[in-house]
C-alpha atoms as a PDB file:
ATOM      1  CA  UNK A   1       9.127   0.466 -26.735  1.00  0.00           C
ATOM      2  CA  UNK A   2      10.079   2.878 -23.912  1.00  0.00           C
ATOM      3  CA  UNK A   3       8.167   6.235 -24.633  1.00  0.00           C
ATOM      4  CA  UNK A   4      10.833   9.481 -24.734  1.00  0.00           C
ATOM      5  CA  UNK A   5       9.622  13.003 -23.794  1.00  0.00           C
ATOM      6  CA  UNK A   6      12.037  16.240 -23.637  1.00  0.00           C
ATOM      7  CA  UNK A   7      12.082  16.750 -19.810  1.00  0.00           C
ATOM      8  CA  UNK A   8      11.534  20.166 -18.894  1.00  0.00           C
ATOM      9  CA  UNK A   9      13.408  20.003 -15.656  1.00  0.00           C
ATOM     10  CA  UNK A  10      16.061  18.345 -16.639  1.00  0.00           C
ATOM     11  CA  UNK A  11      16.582  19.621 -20.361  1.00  0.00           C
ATOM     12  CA  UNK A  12      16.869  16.399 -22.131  1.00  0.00           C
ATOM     13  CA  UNK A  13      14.902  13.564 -24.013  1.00  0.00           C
ATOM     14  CA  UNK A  14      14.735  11.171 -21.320  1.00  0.00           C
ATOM     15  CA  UNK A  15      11.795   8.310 -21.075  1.00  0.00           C
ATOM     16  CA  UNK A  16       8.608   9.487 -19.907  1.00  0.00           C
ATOM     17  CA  UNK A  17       6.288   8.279 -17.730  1.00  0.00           C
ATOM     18  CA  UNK A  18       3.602   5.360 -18.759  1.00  0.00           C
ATOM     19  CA  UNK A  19       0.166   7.451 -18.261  1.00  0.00           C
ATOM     20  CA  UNK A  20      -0.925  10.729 -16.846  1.00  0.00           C
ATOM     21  CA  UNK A  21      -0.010  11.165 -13.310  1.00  0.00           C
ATOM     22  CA  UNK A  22      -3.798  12.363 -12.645  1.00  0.00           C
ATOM     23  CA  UNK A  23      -6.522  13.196 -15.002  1.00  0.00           C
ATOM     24  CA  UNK A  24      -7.050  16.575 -16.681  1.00  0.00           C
ATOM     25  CA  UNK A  25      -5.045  19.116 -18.543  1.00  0.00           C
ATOM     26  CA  UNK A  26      -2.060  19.472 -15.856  1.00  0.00           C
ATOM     27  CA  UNK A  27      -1.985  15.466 -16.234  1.00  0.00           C
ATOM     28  CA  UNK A  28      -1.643  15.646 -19.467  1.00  0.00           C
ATOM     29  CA  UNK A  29       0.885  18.308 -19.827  1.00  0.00           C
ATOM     30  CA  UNK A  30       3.006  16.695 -17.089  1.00  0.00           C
ATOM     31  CA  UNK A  31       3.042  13.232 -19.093  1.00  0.00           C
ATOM     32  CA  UNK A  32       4.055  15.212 -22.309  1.00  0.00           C
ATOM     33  CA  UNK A  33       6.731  17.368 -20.805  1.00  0.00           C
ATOM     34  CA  UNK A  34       7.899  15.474 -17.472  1.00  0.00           C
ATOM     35  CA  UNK A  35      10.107  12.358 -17.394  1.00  0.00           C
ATOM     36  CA  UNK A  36      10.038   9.399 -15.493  1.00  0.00           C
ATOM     37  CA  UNK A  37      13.006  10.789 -13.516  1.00  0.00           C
ATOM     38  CA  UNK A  38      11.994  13.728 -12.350  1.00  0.00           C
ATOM     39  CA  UNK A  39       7.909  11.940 -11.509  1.00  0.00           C
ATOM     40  CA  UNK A  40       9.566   9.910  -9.365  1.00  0.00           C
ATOM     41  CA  UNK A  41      11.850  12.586  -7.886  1.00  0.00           C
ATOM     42  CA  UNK A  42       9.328  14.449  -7.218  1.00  0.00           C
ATOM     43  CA  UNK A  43       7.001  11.940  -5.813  1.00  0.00           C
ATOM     44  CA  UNK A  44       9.850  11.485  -2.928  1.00  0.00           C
ATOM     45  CA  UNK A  45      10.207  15.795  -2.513  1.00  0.00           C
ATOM     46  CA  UNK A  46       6.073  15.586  -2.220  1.00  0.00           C
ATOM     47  CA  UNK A  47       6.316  13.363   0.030  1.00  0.00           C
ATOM     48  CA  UNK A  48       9.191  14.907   1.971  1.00  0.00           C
ATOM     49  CA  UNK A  49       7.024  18.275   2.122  1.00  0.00           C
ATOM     50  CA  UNK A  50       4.196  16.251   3.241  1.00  0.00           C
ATOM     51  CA  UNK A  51       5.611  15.026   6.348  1.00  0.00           C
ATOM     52  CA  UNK A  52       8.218  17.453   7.573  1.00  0.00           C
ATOM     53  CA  UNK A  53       5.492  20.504   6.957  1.00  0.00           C
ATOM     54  CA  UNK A  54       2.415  18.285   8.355  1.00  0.00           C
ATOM     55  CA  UNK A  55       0.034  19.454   5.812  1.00  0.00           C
ATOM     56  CA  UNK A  56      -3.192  18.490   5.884  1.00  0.00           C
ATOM     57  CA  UNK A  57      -4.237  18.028   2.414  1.00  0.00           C
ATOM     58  CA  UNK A  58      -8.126  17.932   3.076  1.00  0.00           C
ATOM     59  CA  UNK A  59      -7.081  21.732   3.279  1.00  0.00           C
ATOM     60  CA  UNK A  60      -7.457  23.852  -0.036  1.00  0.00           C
ATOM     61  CA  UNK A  61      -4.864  26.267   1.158  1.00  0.00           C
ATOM     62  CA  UNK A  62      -2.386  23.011   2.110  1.00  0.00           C
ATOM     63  CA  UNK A  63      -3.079  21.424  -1.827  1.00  0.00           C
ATOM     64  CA  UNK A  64      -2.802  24.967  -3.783  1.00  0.00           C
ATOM     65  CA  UNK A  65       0.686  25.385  -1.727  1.00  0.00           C
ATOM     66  CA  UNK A  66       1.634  22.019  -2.486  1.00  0.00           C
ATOM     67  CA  UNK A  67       1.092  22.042  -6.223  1.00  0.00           C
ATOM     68  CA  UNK A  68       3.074  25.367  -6.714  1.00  0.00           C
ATOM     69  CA  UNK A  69       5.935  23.384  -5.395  1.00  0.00           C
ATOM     70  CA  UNK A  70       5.174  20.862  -7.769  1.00  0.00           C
ATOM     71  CA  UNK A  71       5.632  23.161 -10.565  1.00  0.00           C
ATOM     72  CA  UNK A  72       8.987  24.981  -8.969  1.00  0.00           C
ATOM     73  CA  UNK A  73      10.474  21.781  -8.090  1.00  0.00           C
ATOM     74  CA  UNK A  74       9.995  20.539 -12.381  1.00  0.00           C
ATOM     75  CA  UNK A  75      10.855  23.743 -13.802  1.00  0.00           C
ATOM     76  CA  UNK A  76      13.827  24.012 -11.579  1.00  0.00           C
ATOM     77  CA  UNK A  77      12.540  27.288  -9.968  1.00  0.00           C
ATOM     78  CA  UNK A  78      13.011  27.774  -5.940  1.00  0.00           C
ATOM     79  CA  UNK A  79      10.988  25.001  -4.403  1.00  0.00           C
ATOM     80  CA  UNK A  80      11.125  24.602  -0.625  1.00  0.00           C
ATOM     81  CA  UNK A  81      13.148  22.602   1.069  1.00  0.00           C
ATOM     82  CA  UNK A  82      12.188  20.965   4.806  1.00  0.00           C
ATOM     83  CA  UNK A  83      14.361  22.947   7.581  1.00  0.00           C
ATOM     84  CA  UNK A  84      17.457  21.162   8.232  1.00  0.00           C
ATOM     85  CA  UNK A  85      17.293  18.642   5.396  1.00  0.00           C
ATOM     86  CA  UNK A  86      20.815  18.067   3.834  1.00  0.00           C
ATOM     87  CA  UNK A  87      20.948  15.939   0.296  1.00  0.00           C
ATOM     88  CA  UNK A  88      22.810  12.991   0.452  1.00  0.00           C
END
């Protein structure tokens, strides 16, 4: 049976993802309050960010930056977007 969370970026009971994304608190929170959806979603954005900004994420600085956009991007706030990247 598919597990359903309340999705805190999108606002609904949607099904959630399987196990924690990573281990710890913020792991845990994300699989209570984060669906499948919007993981995935934001697995592509992260990604996305990754590549168009060339971050080096051996870098503190480059990690810290990266998971503040993790938390704009699922809470709907004002994550960045890559210059010049249009949604399809």
């Amino acid at each position: 049976m598919e597990r359903i969370v309340f999705c805190k970026k999108y606002k609904e009971e949607l099904p959630g993802l399987d196990n924690p994304p990573y281990p710890g608190p913020k792991g845990q929170e994300i699989f209570l309050s984060v669906s499948r959806r919007a993981w995935e979603e934001w697995l592509n954005h992260q990604t996305m960010l990754i590549n168009e900004g060339k971050l080096n994420l051996q870098e503190k600085k480059s990690r810290a930056w990266l998971n503040g956009q993790m938390e704009l991007f699922l809470t709907n706030g004002d994550y960045s977007i890559p210059k010049g990247f249009k949604d399809v």
